[in-house]
Protein backbone atom coordinates (compact mmCIF):
# COMPACT_ATOMS: atom_id res chain seq x y z
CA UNK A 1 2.25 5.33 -8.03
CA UNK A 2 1.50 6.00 -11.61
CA UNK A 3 1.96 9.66 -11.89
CA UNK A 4 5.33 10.90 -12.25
CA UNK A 5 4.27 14.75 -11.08
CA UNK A 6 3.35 13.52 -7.98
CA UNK A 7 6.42 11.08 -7.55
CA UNK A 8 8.48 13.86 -8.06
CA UNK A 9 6.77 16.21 -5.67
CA UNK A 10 6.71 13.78 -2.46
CA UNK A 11 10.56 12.96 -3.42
CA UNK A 12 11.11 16.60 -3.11
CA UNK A 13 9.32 17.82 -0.58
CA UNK A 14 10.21 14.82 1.64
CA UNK A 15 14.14 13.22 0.02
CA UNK A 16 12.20 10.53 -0.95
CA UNK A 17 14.71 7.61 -2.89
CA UNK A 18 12.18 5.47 -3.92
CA UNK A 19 8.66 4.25 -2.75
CA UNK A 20 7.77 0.64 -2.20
CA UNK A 21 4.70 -0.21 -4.06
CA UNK A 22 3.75 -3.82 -3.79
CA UNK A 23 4.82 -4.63 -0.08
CA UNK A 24 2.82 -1.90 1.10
CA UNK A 25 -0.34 -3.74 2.16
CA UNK A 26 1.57 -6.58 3.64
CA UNK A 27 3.68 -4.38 6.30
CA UNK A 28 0.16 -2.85 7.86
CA UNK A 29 -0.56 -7.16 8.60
CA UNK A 30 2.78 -9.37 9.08
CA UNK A 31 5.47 -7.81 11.01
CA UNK A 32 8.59 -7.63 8.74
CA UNK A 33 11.14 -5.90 7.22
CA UNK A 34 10.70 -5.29 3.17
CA UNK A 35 14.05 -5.50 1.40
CA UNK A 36 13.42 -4.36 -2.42
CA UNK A 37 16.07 -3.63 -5.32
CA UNK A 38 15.09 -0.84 -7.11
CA UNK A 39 14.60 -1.20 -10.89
CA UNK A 40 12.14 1.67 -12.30
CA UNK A 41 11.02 5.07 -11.73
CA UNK A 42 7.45 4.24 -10.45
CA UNK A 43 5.72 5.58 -13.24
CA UNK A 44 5.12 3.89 -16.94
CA UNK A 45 8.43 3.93 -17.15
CA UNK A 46 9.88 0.87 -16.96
CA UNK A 47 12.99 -1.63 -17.68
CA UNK A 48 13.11 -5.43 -17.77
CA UNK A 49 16.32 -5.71 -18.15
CA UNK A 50 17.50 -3.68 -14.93
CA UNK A 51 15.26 -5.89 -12.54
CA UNK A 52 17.63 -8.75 -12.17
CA UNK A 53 20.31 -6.67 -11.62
CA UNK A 54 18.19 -4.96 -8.55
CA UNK A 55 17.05 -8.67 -7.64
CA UNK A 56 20.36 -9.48 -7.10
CA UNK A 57 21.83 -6.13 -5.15
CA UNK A 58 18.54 -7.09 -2.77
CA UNK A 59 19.52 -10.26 -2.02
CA UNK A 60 23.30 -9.40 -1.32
CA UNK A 61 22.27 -6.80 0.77
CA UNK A 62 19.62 -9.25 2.82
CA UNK A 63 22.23 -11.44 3.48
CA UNK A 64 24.92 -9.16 4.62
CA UNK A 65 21.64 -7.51 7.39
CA UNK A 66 21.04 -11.54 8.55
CA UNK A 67 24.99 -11.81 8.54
CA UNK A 68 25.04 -8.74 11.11
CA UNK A 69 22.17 -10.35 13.55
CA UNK A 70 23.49 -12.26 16.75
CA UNK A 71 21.74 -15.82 16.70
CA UNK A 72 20.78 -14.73 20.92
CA UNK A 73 19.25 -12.18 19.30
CA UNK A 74 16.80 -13.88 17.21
CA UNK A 75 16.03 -16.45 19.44
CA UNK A 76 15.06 -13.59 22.07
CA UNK A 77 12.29 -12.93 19.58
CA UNK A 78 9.00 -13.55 19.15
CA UNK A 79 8.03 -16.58 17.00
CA UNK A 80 5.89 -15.11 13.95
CA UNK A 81 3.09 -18.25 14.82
CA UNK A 82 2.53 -16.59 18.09
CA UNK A 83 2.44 -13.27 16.34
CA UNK A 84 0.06 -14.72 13.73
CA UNK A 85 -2.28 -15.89 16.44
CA UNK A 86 -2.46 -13.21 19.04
CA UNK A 87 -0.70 -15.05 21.41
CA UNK A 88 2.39 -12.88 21.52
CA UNK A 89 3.76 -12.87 25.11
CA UNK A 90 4.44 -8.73 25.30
């Protein structure tokens, strides 16, 4: 999203915090959770130096969400091969 009138409308209108840009193609095909740091205002506007800062904030809080899952849990789960290849057992 390279226009910052339009960023600005949806984030009103809807209390929008920030829209994923690059990870949006890949949720609509592989079943998963996106996890992103957020280092720019989604327009031209952007800052090297923040993103490994954001990187880092990201990672922290991925590990504290796989931290919080129950190993039973996961293993109750489908395995993303059988996913993959249709032969998820519903």
């Amino acid at each position: 999203m390279e226009d910052a009138l339009v960023r600005d409308r949806l984030a009103a209108e809807m209390d929008v915090l920030c829209f994923e840009m690059e990870a949006a193609g890949l949720m609509s095909h592989f079943p998963c959770l996106v996890i992103r740091g957020i280092c720019d205002y989604s327009d031209s506007h952007k800052n090297k130096e923040w993103q490994g800062y954001a990187a880092m904030v990201a990672a922290a809080y991925a590990k504290d969400l796989l931290c919080r899952i129950a190993p039973n849990r996961v293993e109750a789960e489908k395995k993303i091969g059988d996913i993959l290849s249709g032969n998820s057992k519903d």
